[in-house]
PDB file of N, CA and C in Angstrom:
ATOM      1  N   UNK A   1     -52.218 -58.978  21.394  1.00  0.00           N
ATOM      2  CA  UNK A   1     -50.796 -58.833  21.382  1.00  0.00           C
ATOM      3  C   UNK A   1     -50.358 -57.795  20.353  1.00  0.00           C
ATOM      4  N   UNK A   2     -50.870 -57.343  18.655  1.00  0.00           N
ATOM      5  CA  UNK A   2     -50.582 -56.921  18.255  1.00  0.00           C
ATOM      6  C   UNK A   2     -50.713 -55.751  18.562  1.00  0.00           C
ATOM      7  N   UNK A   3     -51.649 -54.953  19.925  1.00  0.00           N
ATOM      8  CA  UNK A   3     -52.229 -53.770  19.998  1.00  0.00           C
ATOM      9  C   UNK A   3     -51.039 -53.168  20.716  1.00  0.00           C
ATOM     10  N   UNK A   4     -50.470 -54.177  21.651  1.00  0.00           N
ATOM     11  CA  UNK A   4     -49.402 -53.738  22.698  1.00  0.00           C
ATOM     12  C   UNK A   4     -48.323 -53.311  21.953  1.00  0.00           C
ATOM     13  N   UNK A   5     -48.022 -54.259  20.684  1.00  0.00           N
ATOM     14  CA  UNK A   5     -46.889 -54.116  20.196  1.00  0.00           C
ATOM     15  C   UNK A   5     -47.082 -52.330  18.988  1.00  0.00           C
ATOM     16  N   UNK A   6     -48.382 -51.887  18.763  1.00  0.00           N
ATOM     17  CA  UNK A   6     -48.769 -51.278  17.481  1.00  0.00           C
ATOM     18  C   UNK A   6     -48.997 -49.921  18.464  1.00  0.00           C
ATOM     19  N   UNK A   7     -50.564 -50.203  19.118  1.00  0.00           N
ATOM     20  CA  UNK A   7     -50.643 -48.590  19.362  1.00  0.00           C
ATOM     21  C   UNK A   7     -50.527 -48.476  20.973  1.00  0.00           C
ATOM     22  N   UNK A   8     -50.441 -49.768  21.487  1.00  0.00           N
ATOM     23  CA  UNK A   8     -49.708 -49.367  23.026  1.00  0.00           C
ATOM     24  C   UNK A   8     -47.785 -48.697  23.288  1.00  0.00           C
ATOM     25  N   UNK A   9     -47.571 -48.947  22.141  1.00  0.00           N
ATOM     26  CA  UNK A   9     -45.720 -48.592  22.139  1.00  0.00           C
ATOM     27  C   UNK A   9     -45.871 -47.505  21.443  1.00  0.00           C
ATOM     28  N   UNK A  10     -47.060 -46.779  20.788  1.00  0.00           N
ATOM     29  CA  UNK A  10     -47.386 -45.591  20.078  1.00  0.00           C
ATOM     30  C   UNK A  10     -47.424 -44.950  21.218  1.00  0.00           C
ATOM     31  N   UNK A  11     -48.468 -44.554  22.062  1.00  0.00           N
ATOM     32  CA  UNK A  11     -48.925 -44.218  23.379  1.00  0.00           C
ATOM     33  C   UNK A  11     -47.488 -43.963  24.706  1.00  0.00           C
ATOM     34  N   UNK A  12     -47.037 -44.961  24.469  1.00  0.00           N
ATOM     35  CA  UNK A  12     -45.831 -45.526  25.658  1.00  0.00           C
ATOM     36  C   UNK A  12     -44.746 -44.200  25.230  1.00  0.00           C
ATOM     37  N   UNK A  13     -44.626 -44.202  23.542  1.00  0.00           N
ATOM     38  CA  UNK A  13     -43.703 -43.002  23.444  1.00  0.00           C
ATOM     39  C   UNK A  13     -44.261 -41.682  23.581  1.00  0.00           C
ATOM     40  N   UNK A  14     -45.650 -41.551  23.840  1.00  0.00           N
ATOM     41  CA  UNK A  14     -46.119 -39.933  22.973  1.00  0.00           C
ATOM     42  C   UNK A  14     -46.231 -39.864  22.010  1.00  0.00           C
ATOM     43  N   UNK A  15     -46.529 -40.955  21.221  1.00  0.00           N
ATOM     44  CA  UNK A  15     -46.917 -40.773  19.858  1.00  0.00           C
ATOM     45  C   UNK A  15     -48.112 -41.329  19.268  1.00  0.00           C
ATOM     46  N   UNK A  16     -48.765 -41.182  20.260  1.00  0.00           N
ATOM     47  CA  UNK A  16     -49.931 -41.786  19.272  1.00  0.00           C
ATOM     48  C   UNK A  16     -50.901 -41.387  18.334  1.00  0.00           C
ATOM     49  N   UNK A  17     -50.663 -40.286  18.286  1.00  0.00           N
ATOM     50  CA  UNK A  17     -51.219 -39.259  17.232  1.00  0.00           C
ATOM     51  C   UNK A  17     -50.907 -38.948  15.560  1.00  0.00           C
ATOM     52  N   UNK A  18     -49.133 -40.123  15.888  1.00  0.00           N
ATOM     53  CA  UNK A  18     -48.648 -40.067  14.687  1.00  0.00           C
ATOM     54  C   UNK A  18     -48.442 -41.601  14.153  1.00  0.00           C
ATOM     55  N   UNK A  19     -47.863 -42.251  15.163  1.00  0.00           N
ATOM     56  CA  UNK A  19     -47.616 -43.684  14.565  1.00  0.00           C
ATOM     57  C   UNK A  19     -48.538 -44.904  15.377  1.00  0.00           C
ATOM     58  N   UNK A  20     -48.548 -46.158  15.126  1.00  0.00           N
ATOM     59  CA  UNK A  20     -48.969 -46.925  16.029  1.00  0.00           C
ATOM     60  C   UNK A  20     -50.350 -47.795  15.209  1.00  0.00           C
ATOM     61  N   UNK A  21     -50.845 -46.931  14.176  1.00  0.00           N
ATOM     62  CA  UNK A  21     -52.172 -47.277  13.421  1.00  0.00           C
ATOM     63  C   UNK A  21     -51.919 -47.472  12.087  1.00  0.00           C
ATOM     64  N   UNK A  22     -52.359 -47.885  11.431  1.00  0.00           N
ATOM     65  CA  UNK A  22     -52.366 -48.329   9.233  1.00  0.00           C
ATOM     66  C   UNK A  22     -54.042 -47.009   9.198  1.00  0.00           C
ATOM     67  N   UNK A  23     -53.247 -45.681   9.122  1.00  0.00           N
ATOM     68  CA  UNK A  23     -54.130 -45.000   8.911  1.00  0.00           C
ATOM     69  C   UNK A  23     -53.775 -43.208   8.451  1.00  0.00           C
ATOM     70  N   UNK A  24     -54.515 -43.259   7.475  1.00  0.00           N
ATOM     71  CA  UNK A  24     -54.220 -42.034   6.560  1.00  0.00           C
ATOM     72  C   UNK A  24     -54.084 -40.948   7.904  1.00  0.00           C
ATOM     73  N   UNK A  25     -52.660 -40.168   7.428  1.00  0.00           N
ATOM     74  CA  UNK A  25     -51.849 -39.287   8.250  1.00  0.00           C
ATOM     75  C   UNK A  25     -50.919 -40.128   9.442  1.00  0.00           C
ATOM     76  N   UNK A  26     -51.177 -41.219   9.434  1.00  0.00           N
ATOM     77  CA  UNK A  26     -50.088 -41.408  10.331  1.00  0.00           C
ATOM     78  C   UNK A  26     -48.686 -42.534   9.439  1.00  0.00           C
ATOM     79  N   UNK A  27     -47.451 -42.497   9.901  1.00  0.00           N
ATOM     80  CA  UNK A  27     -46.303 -42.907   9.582  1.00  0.00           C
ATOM     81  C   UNK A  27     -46.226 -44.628   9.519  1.00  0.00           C
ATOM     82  N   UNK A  28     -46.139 -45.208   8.827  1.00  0.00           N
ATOM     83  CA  UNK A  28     -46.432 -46.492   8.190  1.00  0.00           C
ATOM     84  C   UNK A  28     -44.778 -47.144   7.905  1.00  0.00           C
ATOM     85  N   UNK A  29     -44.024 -48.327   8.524  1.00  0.00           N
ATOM     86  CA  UNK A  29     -43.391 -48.726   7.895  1.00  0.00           C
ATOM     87  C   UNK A  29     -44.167 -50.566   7.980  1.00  0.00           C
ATOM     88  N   UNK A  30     -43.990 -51.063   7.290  1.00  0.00           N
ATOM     89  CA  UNK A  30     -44.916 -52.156   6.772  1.00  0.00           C
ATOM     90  C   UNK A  30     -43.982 -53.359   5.942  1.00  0.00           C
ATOM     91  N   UNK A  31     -43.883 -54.401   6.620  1.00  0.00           N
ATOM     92  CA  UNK A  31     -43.608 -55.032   5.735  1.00  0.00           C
ATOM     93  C   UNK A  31     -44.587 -56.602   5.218  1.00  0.00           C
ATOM     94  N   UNK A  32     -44.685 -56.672   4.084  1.00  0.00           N
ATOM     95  CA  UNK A  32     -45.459 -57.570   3.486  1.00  0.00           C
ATOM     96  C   UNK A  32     -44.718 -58.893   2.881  1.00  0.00           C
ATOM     97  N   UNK A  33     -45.595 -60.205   3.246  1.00  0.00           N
ATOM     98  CA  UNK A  33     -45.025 -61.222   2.934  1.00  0.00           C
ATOM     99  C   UNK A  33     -45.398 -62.313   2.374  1.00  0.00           C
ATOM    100  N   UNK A  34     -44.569 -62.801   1.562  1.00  0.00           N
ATOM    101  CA  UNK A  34     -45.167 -63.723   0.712  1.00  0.00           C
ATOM    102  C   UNK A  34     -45.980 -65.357   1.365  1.00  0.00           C
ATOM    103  N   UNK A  35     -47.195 -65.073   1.499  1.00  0.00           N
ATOM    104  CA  UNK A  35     -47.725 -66.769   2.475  1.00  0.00           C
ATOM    105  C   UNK A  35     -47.677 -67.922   1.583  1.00  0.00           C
ATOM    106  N   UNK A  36     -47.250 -68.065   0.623  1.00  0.00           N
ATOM    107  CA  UNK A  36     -47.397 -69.018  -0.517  1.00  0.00           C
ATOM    108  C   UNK A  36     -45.756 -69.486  -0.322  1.00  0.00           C
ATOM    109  N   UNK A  37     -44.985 -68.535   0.386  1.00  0.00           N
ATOM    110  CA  UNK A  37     -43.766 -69.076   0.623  1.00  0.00           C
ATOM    111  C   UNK A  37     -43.481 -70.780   1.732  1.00  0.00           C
ATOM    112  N   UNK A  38     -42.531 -71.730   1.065  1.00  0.00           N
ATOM    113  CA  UNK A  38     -42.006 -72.133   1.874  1.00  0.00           C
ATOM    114  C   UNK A  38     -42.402 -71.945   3.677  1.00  0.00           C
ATOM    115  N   UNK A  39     -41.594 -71.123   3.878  1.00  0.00           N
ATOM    116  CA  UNK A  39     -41.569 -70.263   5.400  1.00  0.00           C
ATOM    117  C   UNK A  39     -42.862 -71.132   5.744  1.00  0.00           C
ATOM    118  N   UNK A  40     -44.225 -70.427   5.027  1.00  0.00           N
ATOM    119  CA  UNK A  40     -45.407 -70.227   5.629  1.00  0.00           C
ATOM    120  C   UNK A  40     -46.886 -71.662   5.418  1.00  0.00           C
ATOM    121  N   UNK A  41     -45.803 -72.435   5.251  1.00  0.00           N
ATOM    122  CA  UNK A  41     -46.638 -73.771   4.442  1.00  0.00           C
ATOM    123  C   UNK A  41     -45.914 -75.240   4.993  1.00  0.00           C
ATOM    124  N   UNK A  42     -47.006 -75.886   5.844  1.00  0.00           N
ATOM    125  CA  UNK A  42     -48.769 -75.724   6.198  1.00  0.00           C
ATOM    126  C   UNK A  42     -49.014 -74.012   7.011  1.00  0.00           C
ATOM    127  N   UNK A  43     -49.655 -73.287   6.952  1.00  0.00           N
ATOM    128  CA  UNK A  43     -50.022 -71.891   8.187  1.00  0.00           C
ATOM    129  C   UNK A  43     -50.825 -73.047   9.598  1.00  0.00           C
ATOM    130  N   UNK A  44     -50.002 -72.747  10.266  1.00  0.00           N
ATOM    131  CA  UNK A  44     -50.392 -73.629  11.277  1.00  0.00           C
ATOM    132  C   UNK A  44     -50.857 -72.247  12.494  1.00  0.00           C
ATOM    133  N   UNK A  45     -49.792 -72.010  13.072  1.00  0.00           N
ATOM    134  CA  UNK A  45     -49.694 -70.916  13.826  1.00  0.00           C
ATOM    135  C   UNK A  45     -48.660 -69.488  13.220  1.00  0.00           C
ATOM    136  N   UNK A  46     -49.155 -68.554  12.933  1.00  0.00           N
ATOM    137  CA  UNK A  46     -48.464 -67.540  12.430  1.00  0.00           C
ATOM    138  C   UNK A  46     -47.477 -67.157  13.030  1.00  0.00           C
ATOM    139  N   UNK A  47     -47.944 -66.378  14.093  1.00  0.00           N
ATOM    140  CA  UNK A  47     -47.104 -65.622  14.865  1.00  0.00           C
ATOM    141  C   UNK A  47     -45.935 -66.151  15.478  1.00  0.00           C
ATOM    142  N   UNK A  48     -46.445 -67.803  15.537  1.00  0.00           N
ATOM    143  CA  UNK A  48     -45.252 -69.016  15.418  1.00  0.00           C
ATOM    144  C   UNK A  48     -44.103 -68.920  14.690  1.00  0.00           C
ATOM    145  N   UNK A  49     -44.632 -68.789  13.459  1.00  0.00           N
ATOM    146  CA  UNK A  49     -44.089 -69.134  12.076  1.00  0.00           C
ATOM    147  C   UNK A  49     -43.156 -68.192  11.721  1.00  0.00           C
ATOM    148  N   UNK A  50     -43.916 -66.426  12.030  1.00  0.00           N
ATOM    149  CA  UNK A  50     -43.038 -65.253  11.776  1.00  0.00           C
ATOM    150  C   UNK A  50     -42.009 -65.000  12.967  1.00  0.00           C
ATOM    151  N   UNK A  51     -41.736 -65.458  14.158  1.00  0.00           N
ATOM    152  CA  UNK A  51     -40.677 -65.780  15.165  1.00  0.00           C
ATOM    153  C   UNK A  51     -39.804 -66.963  14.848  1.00  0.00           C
ATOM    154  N   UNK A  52     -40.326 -68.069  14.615  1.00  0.00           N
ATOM    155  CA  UNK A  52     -39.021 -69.211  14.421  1.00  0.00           C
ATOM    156  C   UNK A  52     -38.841 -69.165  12.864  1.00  0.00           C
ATOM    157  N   UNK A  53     -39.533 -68.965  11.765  1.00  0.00           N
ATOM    158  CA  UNK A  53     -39.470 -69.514  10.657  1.00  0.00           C
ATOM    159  C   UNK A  53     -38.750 -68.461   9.161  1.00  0.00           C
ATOM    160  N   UNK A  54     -39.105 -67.059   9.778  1.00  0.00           N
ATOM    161  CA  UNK A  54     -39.162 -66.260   9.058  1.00  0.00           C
ATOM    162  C   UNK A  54     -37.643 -66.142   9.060  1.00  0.00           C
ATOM    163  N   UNK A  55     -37.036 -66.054   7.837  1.00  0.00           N
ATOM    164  CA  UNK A  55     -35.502 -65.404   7.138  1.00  0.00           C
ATOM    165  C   UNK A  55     -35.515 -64.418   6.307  1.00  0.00           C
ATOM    166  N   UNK A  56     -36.118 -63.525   5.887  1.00  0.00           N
ATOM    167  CA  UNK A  56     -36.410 -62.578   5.121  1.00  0.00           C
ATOM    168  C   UNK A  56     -36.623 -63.000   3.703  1.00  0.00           C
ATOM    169  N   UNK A  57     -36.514 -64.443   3.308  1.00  0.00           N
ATOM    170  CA  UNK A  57     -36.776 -64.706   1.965  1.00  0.00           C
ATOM    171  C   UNK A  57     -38.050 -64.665   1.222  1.00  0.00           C
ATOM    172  N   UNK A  58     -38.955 -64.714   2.349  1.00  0.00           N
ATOM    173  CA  UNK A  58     -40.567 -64.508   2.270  1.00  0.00           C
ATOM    174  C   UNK A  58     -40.911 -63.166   2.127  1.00  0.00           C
ATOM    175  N   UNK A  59     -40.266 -61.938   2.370  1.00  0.00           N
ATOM    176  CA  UNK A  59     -40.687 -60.858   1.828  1.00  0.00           C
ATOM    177  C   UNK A  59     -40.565 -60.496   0.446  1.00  0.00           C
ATOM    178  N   UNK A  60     -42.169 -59.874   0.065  1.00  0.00           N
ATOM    179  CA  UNK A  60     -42.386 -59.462  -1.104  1.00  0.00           C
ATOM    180  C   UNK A  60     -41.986 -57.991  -1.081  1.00  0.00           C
ATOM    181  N   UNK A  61     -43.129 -56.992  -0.092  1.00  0.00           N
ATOM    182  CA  UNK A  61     -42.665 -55.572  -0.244  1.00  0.00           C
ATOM    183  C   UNK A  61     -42.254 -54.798   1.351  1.00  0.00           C
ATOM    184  N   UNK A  62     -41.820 -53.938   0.773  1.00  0.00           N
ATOM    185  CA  UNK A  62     -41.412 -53.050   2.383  1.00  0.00           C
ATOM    186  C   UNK A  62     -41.620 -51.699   2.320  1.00  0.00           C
ATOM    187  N   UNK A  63     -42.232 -51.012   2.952  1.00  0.00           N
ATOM    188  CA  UNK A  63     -43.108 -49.953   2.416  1.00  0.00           C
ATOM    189  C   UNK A  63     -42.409 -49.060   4.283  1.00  0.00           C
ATOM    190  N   UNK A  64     -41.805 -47.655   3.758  1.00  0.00           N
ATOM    191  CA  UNK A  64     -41.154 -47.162   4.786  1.00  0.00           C
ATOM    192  C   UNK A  64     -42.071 -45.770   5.128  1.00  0.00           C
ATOM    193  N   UNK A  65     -42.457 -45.259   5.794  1.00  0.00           N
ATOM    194  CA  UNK A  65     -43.095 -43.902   5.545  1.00  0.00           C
ATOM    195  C   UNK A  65     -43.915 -43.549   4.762  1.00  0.00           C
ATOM    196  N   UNK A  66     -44.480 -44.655   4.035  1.00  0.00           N
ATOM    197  CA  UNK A  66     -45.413 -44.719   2.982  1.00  0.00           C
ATOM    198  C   UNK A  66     -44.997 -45.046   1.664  1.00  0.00           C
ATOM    199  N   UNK A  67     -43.853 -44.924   1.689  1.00  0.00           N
ATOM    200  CA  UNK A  67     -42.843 -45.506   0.589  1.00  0.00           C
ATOM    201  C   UNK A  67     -42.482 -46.575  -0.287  1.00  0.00           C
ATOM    202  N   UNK A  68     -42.153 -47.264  -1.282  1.00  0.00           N
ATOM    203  CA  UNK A  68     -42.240 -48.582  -1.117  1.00  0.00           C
ATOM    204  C   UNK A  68     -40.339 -48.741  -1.555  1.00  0.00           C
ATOM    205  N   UNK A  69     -40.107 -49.335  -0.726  1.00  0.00           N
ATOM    206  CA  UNK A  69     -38.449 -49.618  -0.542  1.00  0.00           C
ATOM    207  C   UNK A  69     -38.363 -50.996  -1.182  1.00  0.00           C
ATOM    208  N   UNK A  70     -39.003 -51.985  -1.514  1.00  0.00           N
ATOM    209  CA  UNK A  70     -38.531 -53.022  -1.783  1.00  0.00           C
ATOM    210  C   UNK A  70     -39.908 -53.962  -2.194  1.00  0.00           C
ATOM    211  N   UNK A  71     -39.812 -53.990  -3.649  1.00  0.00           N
ATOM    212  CA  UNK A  71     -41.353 -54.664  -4.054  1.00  0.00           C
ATOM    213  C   UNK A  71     -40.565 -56.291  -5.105  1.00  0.00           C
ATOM    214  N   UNK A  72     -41.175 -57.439  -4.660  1.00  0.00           N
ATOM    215  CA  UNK A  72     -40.398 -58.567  -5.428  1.00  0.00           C
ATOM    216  C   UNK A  72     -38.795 -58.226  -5.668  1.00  0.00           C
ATOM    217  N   UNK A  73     -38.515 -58.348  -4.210  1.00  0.00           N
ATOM    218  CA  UNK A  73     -36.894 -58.106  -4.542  1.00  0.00           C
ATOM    219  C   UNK A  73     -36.185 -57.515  -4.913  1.00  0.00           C
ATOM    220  N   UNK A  74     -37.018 -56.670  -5.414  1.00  0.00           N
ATOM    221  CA  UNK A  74     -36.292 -55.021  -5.779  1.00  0.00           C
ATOM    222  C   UNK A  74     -35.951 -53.839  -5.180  1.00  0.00           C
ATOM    223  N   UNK A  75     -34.779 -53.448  -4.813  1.00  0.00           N
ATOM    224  CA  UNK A  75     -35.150 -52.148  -4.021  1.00  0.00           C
ATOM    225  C   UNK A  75     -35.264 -51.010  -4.700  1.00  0.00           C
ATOM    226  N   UNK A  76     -35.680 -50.155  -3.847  1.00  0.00           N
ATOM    227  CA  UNK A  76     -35.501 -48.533  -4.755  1.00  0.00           C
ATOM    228  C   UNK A  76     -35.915 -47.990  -4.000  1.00  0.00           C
ATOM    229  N   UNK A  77     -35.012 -46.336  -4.510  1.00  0.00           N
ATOM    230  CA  UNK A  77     -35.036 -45.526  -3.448  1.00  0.00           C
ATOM    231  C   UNK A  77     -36.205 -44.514  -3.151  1.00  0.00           C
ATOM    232  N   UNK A  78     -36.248 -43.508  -2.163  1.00  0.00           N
ATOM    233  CA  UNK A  78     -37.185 -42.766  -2.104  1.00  0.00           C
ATOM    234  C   UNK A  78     -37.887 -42.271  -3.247  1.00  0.00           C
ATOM    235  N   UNK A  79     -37.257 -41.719  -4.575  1.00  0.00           N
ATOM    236  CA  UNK A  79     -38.283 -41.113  -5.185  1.00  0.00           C
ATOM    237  C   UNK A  79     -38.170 -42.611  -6.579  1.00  0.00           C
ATOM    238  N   UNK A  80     -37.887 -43.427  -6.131  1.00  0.00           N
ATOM    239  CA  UNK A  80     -38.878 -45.156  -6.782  1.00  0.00           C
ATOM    240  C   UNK A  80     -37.464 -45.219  -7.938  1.00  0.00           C
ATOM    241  N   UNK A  81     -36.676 -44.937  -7.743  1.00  0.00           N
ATOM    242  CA  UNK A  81     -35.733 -45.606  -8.785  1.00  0.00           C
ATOM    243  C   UNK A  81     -35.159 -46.624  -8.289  1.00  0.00           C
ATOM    244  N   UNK A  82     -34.924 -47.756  -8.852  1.00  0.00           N
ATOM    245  CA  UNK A  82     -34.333 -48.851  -8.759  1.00  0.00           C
ATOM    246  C   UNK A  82     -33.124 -48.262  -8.289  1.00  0.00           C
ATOM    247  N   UNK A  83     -32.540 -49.368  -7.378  1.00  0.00           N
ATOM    248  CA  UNK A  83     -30.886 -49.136  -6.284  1.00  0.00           C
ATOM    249  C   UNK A  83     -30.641 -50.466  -6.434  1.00  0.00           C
ATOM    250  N   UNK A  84     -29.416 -50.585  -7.198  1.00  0.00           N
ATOM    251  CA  UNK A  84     -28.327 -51.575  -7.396  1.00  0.00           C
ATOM    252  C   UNK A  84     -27.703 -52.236  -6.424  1.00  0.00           C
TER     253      UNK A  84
END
């Protein structure tokens, strides 16, 4: 399922050369989450869990273009300064 959603919708646009993979030269937005959260406890079924369970309170970082937009609740902008 994740392939359809990653590098089959890469492909589907013409892009698979650029996005679709977690791989040096291609375009990365990523978000990472805290499993120790609430949300994710017992981990029973994930993909469960990240459809009914997930509210965004479980994210740790968010990483845009390679970027990191938002690490422990913090945001900041492209060139990493904290945004109020």
């Amino acid at each position: 399922m994740a392939a359809l959603a990653t590098t089959g919708s890469a492909r589907a646009l013409g892009m698979g050369d650029q996005i679709g993979k977690i791989a040096p030269g291609f375009e990365a937005d990523l978000v990472l989450l805290d499993l120790n959260h609430f949300n994710w406890l017992p981990m029973n079924d994930p993909v469960n869990q990240l459809i009914h369970t997930e509210d965004a309170t479980a994210v740790h970082t968010v990483i845009v273009g390679g970027d990191v937009v938002v690490r422990d609740g913090q945001c900041f902008n492209r060139r990493g300064q904290t945004e109020k």
